[in-house]
N, C-alpha and C. Protein backbone atom coordinates (compact mmCIF):
# COMPACT_ATOMS: atom_id res chain seq x y z
N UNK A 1 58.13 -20.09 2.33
CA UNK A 1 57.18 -19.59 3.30
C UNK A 1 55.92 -19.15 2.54
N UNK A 2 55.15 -19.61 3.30
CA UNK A 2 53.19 -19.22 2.47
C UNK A 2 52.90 -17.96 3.21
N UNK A 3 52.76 -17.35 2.11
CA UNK A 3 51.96 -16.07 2.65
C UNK A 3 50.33 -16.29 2.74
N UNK A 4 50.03 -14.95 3.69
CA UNK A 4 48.51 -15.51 4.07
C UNK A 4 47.69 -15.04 2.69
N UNK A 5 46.45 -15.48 2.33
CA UNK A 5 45.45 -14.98 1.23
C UNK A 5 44.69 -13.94 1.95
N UNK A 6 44.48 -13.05 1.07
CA UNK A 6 43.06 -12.01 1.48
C UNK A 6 41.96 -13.15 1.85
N UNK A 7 40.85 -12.30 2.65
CA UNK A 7 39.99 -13.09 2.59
C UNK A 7 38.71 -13.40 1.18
N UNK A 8 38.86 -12.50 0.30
CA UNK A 8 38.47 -12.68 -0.83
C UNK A 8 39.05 -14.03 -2.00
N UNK A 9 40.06 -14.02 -1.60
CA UNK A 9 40.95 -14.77 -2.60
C UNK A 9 40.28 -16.43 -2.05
N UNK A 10 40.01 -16.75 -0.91
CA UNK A 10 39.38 -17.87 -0.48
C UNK A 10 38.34 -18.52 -1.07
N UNK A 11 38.48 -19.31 -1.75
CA UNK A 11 36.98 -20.02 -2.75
C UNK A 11 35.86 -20.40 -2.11
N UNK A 12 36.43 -20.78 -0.77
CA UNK A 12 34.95 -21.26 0.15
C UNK A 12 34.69 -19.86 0.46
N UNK A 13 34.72 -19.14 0.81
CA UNK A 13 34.01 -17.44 1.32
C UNK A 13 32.97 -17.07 0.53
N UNK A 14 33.67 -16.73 -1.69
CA UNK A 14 33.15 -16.53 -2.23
C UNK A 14 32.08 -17.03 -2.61
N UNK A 15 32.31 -18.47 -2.61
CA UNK A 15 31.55 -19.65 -3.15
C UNK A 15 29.92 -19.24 -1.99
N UNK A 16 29.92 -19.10 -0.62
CA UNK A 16 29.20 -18.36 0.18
C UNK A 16 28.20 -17.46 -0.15
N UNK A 17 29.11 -16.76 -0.27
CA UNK A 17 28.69 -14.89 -0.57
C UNK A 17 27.72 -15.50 -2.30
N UNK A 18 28.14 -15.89 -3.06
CA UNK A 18 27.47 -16.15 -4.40
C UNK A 18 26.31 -16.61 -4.04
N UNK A 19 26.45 -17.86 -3.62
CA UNK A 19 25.05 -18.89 -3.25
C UNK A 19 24.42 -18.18 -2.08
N UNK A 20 24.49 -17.35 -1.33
CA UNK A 20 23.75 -17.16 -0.22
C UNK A 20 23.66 -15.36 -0.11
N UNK A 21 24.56 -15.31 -0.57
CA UNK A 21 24.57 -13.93 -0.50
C UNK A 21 23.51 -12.78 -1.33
N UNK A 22 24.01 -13.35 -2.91
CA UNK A 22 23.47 -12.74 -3.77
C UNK A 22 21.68 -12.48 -3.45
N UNK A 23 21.73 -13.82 -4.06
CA UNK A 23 19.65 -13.72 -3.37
C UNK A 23 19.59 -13.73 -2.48
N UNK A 24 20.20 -13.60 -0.99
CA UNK A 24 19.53 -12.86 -0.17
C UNK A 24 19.68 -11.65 -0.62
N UNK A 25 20.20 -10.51 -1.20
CA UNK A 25 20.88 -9.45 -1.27
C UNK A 25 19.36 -9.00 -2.47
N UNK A 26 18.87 -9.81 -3.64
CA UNK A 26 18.41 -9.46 -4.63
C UNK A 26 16.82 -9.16 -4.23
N UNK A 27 16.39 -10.61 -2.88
CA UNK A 27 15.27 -10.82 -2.46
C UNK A 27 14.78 -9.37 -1.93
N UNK A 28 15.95 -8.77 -0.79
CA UNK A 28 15.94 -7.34 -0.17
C UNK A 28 15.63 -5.96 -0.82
N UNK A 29 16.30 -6.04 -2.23
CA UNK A 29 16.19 -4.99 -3.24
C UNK A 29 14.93 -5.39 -4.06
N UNK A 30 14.49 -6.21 -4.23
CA UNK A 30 12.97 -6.28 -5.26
C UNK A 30 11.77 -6.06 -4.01
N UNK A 31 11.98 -6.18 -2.52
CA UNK A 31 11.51 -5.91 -1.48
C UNK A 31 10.58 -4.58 -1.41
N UNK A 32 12.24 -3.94 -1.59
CA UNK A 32 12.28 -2.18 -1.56
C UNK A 32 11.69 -1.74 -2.59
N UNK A 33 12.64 -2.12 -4.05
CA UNK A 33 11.64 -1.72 -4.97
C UNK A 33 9.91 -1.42 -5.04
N UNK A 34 9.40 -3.01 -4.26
CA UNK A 34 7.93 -2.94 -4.38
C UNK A 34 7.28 -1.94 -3.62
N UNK A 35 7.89 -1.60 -2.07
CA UNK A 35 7.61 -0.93 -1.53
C UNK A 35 7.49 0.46 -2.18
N UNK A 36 8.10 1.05 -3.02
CA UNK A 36 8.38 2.28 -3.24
C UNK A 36 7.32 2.51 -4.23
N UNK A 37 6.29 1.75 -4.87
CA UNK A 37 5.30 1.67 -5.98
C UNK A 37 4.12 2.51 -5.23
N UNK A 38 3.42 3.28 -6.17
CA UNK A 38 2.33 4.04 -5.34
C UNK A 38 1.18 3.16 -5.33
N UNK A 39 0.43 3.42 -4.01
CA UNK A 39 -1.00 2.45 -4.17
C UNK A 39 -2.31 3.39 -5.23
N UNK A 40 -2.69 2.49 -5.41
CA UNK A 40 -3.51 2.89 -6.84
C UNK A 40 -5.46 2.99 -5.76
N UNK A 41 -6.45 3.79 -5.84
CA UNK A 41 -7.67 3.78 -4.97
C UNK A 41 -8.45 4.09 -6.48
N UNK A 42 -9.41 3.08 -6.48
CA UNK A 42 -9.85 3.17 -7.40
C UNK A 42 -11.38 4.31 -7.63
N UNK A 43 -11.59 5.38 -8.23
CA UNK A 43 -12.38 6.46 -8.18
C UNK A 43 -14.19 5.87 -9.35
N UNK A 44 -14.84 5.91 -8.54
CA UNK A 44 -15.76 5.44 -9.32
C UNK A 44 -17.53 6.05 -9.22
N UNK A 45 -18.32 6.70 -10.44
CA UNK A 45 -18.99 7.31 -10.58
C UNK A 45 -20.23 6.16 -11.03
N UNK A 46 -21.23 6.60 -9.98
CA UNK A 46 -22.39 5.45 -11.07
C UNK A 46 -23.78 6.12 -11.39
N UNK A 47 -24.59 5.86 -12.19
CA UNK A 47 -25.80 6.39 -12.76
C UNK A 47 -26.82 5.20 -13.46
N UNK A 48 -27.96 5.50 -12.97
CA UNK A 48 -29.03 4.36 -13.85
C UNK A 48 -29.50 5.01 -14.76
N UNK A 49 -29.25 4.76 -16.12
CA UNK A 49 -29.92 5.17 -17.34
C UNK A 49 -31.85 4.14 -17.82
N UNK A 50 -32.55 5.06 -17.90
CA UNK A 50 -33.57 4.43 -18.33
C UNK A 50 -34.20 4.50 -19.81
N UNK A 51 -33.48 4.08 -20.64
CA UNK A 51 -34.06 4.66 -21.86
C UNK A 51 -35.68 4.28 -22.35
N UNK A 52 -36.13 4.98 -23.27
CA UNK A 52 -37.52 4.60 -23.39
C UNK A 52 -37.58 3.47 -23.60
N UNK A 53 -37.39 2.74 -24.57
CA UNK A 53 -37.58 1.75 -24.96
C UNK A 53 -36.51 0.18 -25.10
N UNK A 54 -35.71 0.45 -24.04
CA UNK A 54 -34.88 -0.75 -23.63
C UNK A 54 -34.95 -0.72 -21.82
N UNK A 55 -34.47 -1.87 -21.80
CA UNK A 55 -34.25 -2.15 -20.57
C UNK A 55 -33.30 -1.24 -19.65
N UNK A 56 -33.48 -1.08 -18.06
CA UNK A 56 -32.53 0.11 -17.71
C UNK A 56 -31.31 -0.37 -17.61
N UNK A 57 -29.80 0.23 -17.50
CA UNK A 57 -28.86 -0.26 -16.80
C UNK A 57 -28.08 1.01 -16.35
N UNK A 58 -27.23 0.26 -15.48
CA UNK A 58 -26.29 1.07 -14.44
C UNK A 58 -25.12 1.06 -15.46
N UNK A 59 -25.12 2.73 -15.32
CA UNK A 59 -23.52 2.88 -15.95
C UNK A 59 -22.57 3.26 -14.88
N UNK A 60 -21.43 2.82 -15.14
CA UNK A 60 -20.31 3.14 -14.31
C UNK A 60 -19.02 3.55 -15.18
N UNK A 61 -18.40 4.68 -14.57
CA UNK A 61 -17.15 5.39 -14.80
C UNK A 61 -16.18 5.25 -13.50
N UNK A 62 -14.62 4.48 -14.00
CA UNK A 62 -14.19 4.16 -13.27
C UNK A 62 -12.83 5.06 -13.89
N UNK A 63 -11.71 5.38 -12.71
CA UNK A 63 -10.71 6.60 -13.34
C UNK A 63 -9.95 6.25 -11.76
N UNK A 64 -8.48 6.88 -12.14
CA UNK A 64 -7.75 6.64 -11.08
C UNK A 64 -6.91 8.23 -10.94
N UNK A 65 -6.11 8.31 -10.19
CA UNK A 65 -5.49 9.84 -9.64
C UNK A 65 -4.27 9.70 -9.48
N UNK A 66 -3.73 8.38 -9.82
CA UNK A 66 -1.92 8.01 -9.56
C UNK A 66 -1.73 8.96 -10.80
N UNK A 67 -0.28 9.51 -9.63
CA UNK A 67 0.42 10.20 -10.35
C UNK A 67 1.19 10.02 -11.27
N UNK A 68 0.97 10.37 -12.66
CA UNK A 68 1.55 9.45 -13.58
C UNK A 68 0.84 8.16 -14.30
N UNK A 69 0.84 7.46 -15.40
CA UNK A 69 0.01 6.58 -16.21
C UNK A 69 0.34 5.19 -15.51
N UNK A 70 -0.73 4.40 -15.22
CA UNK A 70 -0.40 2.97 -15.21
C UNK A 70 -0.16 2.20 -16.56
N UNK A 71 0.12 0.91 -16.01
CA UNK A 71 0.95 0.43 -17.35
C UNK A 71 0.53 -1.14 -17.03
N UNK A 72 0.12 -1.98 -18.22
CA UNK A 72 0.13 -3.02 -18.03
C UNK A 72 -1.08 -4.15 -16.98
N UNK A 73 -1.98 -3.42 -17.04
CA UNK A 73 -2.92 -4.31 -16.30
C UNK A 73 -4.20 -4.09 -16.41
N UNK A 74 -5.24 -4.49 -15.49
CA UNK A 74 -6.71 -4.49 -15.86
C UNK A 74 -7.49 -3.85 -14.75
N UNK A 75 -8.91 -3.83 -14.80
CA UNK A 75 -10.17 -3.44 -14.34
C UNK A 75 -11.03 -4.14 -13.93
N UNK A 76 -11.45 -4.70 -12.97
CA UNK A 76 -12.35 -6.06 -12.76
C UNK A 76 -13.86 -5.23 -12.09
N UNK A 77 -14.58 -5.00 -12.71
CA UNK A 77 -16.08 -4.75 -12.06
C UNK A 77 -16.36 -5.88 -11.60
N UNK A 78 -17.19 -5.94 -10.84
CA UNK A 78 -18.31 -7.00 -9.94
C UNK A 78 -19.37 -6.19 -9.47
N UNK A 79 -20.81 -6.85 -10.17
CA UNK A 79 -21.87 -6.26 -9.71
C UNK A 79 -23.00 -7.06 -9.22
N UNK A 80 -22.78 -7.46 -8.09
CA UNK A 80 -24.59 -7.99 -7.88
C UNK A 80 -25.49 -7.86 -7.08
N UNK A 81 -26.73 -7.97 -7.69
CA UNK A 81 -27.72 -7.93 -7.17
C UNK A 81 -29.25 -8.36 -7.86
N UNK A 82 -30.65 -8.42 -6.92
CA UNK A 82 -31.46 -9.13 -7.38
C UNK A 82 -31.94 -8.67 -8.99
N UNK A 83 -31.65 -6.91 -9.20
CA UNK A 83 -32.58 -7.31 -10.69
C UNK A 83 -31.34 -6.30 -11.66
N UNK A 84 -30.61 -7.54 -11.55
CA UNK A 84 -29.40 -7.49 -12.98
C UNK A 84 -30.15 -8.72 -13.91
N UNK A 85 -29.89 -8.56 -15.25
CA UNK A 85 -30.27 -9.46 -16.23
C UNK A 85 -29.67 -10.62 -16.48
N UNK A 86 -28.74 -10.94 -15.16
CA UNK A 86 -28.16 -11.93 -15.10
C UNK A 86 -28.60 -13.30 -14.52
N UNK A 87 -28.75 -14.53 -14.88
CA UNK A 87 -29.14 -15.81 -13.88
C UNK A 87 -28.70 -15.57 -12.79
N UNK A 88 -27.70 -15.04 -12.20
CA UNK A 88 -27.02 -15.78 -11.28
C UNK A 88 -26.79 -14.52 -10.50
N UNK A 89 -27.41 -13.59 -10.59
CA UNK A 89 -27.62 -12.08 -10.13
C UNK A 89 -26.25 -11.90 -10.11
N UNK A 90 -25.33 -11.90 -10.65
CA UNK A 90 -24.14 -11.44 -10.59
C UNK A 90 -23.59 -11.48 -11.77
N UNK A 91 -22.68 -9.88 -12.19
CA UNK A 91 -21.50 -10.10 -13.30
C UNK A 91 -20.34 -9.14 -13.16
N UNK A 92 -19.62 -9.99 -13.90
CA UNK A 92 -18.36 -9.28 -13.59
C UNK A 92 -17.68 -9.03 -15.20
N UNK A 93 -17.34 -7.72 -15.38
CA UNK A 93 -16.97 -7.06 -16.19
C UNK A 93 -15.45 -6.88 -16.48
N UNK A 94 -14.49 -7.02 -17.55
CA UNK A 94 -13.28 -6.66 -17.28
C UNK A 94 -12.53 -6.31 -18.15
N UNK A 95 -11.96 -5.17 -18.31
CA UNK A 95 -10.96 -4.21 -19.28
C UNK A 95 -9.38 -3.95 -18.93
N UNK A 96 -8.66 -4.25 -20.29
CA UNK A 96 -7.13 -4.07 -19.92
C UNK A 96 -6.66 -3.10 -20.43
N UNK A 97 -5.62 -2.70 -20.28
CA UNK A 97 -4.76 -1.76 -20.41
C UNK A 97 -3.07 -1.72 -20.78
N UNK A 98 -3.05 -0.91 -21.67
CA UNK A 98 -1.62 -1.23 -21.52
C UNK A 98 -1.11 0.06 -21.29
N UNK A 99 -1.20 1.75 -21.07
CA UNK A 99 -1.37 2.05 -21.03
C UNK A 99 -2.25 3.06 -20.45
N UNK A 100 -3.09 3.40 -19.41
CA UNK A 100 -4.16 4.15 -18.75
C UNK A 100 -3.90 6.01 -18.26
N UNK A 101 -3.92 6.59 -18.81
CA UNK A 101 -3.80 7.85 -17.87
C UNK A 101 -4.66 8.61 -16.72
N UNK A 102 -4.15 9.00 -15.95
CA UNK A 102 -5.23 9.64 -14.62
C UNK A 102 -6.13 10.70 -15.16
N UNK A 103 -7.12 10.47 -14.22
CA UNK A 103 -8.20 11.45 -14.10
C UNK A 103 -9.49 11.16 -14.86
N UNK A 104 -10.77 12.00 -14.69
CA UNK A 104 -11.95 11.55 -15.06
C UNK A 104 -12.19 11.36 -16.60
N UNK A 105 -11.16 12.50 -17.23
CA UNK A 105 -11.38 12.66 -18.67
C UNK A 105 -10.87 11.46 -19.60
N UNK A 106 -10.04 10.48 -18.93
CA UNK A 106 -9.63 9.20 -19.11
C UNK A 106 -10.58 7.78 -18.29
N UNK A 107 -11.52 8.31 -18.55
CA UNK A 107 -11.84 6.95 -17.20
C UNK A 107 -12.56 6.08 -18.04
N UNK A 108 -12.86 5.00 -17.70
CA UNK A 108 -12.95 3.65 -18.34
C UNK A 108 -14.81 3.46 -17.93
N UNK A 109 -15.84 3.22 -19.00
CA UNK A 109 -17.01 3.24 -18.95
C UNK A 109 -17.38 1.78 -18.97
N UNK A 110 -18.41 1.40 -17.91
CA UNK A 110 -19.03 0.10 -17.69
C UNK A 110 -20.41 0.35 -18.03
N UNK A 111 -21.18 -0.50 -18.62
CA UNK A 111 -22.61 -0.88 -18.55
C UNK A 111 -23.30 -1.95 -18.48
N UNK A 112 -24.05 -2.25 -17.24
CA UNK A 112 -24.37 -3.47 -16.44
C UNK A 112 -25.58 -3.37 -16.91
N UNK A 113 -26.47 -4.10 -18.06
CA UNK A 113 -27.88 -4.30 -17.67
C UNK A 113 -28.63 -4.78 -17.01
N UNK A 114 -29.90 -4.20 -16.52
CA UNK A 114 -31.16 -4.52 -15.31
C UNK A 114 -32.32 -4.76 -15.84
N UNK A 115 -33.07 -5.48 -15.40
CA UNK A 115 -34.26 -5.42 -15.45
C UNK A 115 -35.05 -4.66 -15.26
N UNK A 116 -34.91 -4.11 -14.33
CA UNK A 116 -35.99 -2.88 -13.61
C UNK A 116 -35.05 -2.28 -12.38
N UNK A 117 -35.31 -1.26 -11.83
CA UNK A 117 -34.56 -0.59 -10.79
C UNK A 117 -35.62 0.14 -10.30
N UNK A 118 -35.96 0.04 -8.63
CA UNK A 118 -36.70 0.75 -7.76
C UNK A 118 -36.02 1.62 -6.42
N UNK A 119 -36.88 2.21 -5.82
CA UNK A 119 -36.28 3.20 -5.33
C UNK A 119 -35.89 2.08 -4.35
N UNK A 120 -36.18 0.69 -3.79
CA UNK A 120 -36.13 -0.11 -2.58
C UNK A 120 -34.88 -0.90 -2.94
N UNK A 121 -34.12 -0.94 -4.16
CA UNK A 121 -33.28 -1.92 -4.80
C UNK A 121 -31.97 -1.51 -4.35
N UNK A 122 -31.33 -2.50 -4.65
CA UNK A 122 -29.59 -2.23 -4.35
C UNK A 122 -28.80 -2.74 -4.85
N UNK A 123 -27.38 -2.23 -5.29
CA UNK A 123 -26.59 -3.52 -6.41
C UNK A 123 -25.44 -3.07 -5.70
N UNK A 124 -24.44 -4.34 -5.00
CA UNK A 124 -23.15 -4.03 -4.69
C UNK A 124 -22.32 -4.44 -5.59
N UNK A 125 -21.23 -2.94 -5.85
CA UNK A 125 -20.52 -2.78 -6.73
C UNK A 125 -19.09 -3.41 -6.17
N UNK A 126 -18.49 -3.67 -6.62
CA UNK A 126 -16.85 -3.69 -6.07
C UNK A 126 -15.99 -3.59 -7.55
N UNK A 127 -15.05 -2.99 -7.30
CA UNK A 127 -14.08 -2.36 -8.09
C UNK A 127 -12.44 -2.78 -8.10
N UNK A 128 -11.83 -3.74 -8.78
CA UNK A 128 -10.59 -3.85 -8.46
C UNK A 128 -9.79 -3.79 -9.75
N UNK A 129 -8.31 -2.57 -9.16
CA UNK A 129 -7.19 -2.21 -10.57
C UNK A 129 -6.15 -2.56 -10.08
N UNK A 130 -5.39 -3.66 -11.43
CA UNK A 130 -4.35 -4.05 -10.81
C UNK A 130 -3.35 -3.43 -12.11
N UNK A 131 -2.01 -3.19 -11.86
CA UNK A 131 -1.20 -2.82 -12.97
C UNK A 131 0.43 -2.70 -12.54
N UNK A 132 1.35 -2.74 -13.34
CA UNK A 132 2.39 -3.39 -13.28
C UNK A 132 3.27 -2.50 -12.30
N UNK A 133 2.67 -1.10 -12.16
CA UNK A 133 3.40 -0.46 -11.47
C UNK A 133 2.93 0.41 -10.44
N UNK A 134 2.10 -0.27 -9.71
CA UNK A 134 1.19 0.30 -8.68
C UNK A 134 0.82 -0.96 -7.96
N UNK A 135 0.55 -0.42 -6.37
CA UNK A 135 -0.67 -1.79 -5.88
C UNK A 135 -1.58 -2.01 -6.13
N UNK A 136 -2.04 -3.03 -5.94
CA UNK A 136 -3.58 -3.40 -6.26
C UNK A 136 -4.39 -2.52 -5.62
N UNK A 137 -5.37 -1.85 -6.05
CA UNK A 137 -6.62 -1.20 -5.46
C UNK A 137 -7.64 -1.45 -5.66
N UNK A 138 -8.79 -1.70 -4.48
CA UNK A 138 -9.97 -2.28 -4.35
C UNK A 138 -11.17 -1.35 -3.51
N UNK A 139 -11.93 -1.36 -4.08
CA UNK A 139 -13.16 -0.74 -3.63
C UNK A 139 -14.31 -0.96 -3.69
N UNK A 140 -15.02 -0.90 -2.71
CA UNK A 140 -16.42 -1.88 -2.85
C UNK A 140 -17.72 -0.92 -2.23
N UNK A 141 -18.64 -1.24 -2.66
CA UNK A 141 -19.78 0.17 -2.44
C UNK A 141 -20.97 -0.28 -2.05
N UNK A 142 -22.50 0.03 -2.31
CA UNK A 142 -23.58 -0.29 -2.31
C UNK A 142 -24.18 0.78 -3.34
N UNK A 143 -25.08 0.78 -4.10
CA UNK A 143 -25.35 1.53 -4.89
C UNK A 143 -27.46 1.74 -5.01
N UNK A 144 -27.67 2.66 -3.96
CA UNK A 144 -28.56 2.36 -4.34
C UNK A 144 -29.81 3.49 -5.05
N UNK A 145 -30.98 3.58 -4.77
CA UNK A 145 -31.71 4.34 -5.91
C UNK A 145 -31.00 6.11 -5.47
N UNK A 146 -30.67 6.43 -4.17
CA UNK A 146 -30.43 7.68 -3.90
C UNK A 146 -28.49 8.18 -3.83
N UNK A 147 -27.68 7.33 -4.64
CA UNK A 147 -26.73 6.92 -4.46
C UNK A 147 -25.91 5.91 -3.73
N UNK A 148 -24.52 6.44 -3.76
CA UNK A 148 -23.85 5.39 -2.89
C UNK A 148 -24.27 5.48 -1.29
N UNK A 149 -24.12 4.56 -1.00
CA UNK A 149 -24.75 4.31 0.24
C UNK A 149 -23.23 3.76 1.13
């Protein structure tokens, strides 16, 4: 007389549960994981320096407030407008990290040169930080002679 099998002991069940189971099961947990990552807003300070005897440019200080250091990723400036020293009125700037800690006293310094800057001028900034353990954060501005706008 045959006794019955668990239902584990069945090769077609397992064979199932392996192929279908697992990655669905793994897809769900790297899901969650991502979810649980803090979003990263990227904090950003700007100023036109005019020195005597060079051309002016816009400096920018960029710094983040996640709690805790990012790890593993970069900084993408984008700046344009009509009187950057660029052909193509546009540039984009970019710094990595392996490593970053929060706050201003850590923040990451850009300098965009201009041609000239008037009180009528404007340069849109946009700001994006991506890193291995945070979301992407993006921020985009107008910058003009009386600040952000």
């Amino acid at each position: 007389m045959a006794e019955k099998q668990a239902w584990y002991e069945n090769g077609w069940i397992m064979l199932f549960l392996v192929v279908i189971g697992v990655p669905w099961g793994l897809h769900f947990y790297n899901n969650y994981q991502e979810a649980q990552l803090p979003q990263v807003i990227p904090q950003v300070a700007a100023a036109i320096e005019e020195p005597l005897w060079e051309s002016p440019r816009l400096c920018l200080t960029v710094w983040h407030q996640v709690e805790g250091n990012l790890r593993n990723g970069s900084i993408a400036v984008s700046v344009n407008g009509k009187v950057l020293a660029a052909d193509d009125h546009s540039i984009i700037q970019m710094h990595s990290f392996e490593i970053w800690q929060p706050n201003r006293d850590n923040g990451v310094d850009f300098e965009i040169p201009l041609t000239g800057f008037g009180p009528e001028d404007q340069l849109g900034v946009a700001v994006r930080i991506r890193a291995g353990n945070c979301h992407e954060g993006k921020v985009a501005s107008t910058w003009t002679a009386d600040g952000w706008k």
